[in-house]
C-alpha atoms as a PDB file:
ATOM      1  CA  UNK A   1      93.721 121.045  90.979  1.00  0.00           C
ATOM      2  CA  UNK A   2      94.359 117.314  92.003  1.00  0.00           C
ATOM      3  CA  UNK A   3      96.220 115.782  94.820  1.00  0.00           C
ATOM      4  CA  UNK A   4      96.834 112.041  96.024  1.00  0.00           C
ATOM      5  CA  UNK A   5      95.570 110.465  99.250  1.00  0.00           C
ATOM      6  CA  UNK A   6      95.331 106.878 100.570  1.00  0.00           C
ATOM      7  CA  UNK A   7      92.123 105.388 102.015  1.00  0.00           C
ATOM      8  CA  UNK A   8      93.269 102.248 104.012  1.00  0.00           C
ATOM      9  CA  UNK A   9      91.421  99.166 105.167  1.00  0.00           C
ATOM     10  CA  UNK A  10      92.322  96.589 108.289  1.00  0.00           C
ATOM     11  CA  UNK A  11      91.964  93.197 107.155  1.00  0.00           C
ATOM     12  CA  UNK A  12      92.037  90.207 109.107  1.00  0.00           C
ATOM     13  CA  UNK A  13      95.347  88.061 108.681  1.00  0.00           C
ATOM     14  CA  UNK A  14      93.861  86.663 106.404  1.00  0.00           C
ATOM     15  CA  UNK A  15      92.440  88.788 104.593  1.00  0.00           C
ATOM     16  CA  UNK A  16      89.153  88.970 105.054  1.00  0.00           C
ATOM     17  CA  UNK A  17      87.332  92.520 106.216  1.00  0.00           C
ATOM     18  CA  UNK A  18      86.880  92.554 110.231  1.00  0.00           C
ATOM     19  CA  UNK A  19      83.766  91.781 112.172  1.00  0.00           C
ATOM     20  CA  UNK A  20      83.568  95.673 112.754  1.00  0.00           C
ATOM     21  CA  UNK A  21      85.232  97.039 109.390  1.00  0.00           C
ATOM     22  CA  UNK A  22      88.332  99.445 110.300  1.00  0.00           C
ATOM     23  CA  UNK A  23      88.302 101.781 106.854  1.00  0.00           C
ATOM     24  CA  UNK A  24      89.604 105.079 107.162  1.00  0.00           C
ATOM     25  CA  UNK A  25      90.377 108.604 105.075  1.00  0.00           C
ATOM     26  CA  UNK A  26      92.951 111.236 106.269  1.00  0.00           C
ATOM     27  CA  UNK A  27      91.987 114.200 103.904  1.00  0.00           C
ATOM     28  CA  UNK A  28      88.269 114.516 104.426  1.00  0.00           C
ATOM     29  CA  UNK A  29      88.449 115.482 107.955  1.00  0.00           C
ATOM     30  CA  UNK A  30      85.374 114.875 110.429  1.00  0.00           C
ATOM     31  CA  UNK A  31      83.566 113.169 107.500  1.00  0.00           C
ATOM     32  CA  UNK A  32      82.875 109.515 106.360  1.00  0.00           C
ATOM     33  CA  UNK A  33      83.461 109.287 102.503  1.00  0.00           C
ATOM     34  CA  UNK A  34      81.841 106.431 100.001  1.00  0.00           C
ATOM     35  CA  UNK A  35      83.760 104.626  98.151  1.00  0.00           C
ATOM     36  CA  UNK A  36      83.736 101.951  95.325  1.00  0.00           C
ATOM     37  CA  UNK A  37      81.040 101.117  97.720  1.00  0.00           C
ATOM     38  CA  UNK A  38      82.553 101.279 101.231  1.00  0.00           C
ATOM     39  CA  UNK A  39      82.373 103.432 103.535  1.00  0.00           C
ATOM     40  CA  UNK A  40      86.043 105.162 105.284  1.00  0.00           C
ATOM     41  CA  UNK A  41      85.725 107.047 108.183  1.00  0.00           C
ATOM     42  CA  UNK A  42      88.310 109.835 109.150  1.00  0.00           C
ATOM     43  CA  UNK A  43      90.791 109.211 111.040  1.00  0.00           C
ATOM     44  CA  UNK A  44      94.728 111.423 110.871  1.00  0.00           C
ATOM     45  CA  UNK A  45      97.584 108.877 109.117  1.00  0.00           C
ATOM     46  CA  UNK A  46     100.247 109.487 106.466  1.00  0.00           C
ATOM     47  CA  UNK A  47     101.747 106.858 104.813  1.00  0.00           C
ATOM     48  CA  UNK A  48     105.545 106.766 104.155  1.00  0.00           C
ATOM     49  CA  UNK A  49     107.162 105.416 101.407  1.00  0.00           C
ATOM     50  CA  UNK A  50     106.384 105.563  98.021  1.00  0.00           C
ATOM     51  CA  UNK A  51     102.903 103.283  97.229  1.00  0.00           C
ATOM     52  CA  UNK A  52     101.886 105.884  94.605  1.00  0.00           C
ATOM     53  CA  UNK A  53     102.794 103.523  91.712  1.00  0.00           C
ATOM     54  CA  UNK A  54     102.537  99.574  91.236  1.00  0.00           C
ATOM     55  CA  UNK A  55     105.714  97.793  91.388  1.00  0.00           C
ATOM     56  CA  UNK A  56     107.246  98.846  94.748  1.00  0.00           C
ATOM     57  CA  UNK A  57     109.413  95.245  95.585  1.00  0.00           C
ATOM     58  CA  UNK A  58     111.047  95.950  98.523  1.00  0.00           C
ATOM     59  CA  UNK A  59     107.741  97.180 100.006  1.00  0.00           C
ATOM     60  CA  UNK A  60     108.613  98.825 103.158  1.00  0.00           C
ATOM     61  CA  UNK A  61     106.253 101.631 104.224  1.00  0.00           C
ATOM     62  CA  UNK A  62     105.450 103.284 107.620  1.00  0.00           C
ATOM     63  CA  UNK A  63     101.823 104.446 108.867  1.00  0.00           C
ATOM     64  CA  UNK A  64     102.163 107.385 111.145  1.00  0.00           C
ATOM     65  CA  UNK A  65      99.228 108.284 113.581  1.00  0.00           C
ATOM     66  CA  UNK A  66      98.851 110.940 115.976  1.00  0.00           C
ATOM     67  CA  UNK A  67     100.541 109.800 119.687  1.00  0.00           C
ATOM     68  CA  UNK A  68      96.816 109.381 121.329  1.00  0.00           C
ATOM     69  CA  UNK A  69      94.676 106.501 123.204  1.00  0.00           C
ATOM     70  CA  UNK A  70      93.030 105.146 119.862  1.00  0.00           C
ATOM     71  CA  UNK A  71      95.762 105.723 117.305  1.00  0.00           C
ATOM     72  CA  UNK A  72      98.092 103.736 119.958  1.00  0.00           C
ATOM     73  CA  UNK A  73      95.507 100.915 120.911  1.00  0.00           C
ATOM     74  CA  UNK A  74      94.726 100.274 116.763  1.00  0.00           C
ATOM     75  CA  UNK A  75      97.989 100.166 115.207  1.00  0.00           C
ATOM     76  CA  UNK A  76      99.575  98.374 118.438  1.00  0.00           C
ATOM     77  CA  UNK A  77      96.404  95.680 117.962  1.00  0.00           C
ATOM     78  CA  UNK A  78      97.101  95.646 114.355  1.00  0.00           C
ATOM     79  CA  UNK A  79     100.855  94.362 114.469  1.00  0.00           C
ATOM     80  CA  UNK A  80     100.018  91.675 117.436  1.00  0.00           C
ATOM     81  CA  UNK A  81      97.124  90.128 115.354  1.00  0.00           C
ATOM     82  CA  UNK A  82      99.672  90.519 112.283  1.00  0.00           C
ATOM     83  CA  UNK A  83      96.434  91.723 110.332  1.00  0.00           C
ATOM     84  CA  UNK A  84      97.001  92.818 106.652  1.00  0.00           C
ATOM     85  CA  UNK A  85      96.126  96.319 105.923  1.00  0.00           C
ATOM     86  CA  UNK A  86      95.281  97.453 101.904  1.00  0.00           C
ATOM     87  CA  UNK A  87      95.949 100.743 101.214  1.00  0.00           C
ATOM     88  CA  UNK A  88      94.054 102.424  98.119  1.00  0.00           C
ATOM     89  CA  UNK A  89      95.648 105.059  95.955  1.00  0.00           C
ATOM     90  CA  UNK A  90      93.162 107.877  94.696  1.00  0.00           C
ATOM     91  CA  UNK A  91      93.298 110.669  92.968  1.00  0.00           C
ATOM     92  CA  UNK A  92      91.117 113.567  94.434  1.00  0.00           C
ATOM     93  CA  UNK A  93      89.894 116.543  91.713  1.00  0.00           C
ATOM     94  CA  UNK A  94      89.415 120.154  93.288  1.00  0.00           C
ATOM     95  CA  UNK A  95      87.063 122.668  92.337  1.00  0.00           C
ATOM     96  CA  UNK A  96      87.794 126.434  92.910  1.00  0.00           C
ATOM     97  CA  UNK A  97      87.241 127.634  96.529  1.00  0.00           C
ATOM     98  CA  UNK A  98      83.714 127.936  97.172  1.00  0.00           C
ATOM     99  CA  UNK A  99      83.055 127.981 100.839  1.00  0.00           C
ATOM    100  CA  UNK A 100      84.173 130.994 103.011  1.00  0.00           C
ATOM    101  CA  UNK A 101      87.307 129.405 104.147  1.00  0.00           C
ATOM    102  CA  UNK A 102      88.533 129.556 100.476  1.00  0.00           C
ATOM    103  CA  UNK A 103      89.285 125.683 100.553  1.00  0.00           C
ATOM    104  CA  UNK A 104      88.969 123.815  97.338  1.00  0.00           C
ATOM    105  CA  UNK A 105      85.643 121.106  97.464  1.00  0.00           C
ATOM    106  CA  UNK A 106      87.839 118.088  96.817  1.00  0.00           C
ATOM    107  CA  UNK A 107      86.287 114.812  95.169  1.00  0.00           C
ATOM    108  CA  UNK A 108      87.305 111.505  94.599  1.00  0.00           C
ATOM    109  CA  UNK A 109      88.558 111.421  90.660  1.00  0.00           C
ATOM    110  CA  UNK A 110      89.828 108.028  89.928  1.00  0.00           C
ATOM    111  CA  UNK A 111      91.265 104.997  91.638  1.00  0.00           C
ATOM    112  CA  UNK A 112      94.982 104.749  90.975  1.00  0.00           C
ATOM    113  CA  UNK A 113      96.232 101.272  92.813  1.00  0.00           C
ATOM    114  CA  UNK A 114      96.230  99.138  95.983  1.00  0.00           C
ATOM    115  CA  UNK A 115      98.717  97.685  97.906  1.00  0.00           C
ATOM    116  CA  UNK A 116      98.177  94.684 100.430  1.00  0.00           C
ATOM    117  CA  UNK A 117     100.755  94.891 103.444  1.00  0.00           C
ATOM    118  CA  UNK A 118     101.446  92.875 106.635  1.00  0.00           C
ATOM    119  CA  UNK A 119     101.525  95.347 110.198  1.00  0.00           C
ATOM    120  CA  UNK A 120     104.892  94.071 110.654  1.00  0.00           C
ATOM    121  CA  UNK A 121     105.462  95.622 114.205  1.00  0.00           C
ATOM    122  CA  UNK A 122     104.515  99.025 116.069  1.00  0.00           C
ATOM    123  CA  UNK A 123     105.851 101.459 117.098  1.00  0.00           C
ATOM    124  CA  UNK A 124     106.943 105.496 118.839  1.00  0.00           C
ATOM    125  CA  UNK A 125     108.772 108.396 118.262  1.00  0.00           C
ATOM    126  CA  UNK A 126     108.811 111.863 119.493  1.00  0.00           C
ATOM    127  CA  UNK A 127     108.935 113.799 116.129  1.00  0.00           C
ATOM    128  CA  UNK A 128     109.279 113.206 112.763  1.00  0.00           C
ATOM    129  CA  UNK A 129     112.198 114.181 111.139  1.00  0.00           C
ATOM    130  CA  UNK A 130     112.052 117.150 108.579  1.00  0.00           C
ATOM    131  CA  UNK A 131     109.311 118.510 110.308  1.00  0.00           C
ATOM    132  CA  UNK A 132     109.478 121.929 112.118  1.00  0.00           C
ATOM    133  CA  UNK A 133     107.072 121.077 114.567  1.00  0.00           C
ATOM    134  CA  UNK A 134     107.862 118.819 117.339  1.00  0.00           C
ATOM    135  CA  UNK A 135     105.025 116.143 117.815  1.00  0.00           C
ATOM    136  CA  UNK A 136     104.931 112.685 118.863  1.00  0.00           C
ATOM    137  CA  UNK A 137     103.341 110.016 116.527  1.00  0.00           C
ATOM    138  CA  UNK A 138     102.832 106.157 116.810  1.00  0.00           C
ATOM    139  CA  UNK A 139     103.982 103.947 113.600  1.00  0.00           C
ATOM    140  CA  UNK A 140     103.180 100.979 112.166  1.00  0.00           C
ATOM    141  CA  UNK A 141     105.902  99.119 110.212  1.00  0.00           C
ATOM    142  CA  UNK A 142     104.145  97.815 106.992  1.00  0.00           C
ATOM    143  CA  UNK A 143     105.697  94.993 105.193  1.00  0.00           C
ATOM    144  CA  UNK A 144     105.236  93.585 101.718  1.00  0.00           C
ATOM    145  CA  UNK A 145     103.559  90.056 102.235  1.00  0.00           C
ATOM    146  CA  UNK A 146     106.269  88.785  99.681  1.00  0.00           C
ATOM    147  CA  UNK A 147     109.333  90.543 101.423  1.00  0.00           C
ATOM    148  CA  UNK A 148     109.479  88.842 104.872  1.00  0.00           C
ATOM    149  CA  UNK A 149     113.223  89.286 104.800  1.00  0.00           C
ATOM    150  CA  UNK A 150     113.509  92.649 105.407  1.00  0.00           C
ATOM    151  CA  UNK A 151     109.995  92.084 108.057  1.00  0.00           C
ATOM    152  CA  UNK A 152     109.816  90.546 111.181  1.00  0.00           C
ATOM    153  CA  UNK A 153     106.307  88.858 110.426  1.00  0.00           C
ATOM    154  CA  UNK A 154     106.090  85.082 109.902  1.00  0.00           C
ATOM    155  CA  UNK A 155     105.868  83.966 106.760  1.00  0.00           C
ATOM    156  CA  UNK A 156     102.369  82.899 105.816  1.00  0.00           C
ATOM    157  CA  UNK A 157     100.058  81.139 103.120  1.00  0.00           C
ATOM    158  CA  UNK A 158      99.099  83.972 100.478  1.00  0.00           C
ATOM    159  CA  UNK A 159      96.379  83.774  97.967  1.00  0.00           C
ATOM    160  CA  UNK A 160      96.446  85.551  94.501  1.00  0.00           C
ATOM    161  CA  UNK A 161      93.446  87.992  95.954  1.00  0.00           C
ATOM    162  CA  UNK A 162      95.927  88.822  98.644  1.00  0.00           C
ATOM    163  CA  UNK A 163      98.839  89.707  97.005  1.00  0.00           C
ATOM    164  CA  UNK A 164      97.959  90.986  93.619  1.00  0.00           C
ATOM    165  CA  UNK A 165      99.350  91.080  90.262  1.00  0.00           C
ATOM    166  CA  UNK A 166     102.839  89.920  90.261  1.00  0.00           C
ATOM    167  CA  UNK A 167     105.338  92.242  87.874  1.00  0.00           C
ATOM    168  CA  UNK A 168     105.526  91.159  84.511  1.00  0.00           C
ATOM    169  CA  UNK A 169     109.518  91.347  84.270  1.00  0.00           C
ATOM    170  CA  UNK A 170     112.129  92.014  86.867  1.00  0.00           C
ATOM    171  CA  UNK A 171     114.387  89.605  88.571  1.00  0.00           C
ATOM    172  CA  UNK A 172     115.308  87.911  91.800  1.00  0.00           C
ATOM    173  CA  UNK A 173     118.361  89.161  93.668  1.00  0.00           C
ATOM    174  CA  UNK A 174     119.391  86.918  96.756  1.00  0.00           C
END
């Protein structure tokens, strides 16, 4: 068995880690989780839009948290500071269900790619759309640092560390 998840880190705007480092995990709940040699804490999030692959342009992705005190106060901090966020790919292997539960032990298999975004602005809505269940959740715009059309962020400064490898071919639409 294997599944993706994300493991995201709050950076400063720019870029470096924050005097009290803000790393989390959604799929290992109630547990902090090494790795590459820092530590993520959980905490609920999805991440929408597709970052499972290198490449994305347009960058454009969404965080959604539960609607709650700390979700709100983090994400609505994040967009006023304009801090970056990088958000990890990995790819988690499952062993056969072992505890009593009959969940799979999951570990991490392999790093897959980052991504380096801008908390473009903040956000609520009621309920997600597609889902059955009727929840409210806060969101947190996420922009590509090299899109700032499509974001409302200012442009900025960016240094190679911050933004990556650029694609090798492609072009430039205006």
């Amino acid at each position: 068995m294997i599944t993706i998840t994300h493991y995201i880190e709050f950076l400063s705007s720019a870029g470096a880690t924050l005097p009290i480092p803000q790393r989390y995990q959604p799929y290992f709940i109630g547990e902090s989780r090494t790795f590459d040699g820092l530590t993520y804490n959980f905490s609920p999030f999805s991440i929408a839009g597709d970052i499972s692959t290198d490449g994305n342009e347009s960058g454009d992705y969404e965080l959604l948290a539960p609607a709650n005190v700390i979700s709100s106060a983090k994400l609505w901090q994040a967009s006023e500071d304009l801090r970056l966020i990088k958000i990890s790919t990995i790819l988690l292997a499952g062993s056969p269900p072992s505890d009593v539960n009959g969940f799979p032990t999951w570990t991490e298999l392999s790093f897959l790619s980052s991504t380096i975004c801008v908390c473009d602005s903040f956000g609520y809505t009621d309920s997600i759309p597609g889902e059955e269940d009727q929840y409210s959740v806060v969101t947190l715009k996420l922009t590509n640092p090299l899109n700032f059309v499509a974001g409302t962020a200012p442009t900025r400064r960016l240094t190679a560390a911050q933004v990556g490898p650029l694609p090798s071919s492609g072009g430039i639409t205006f």
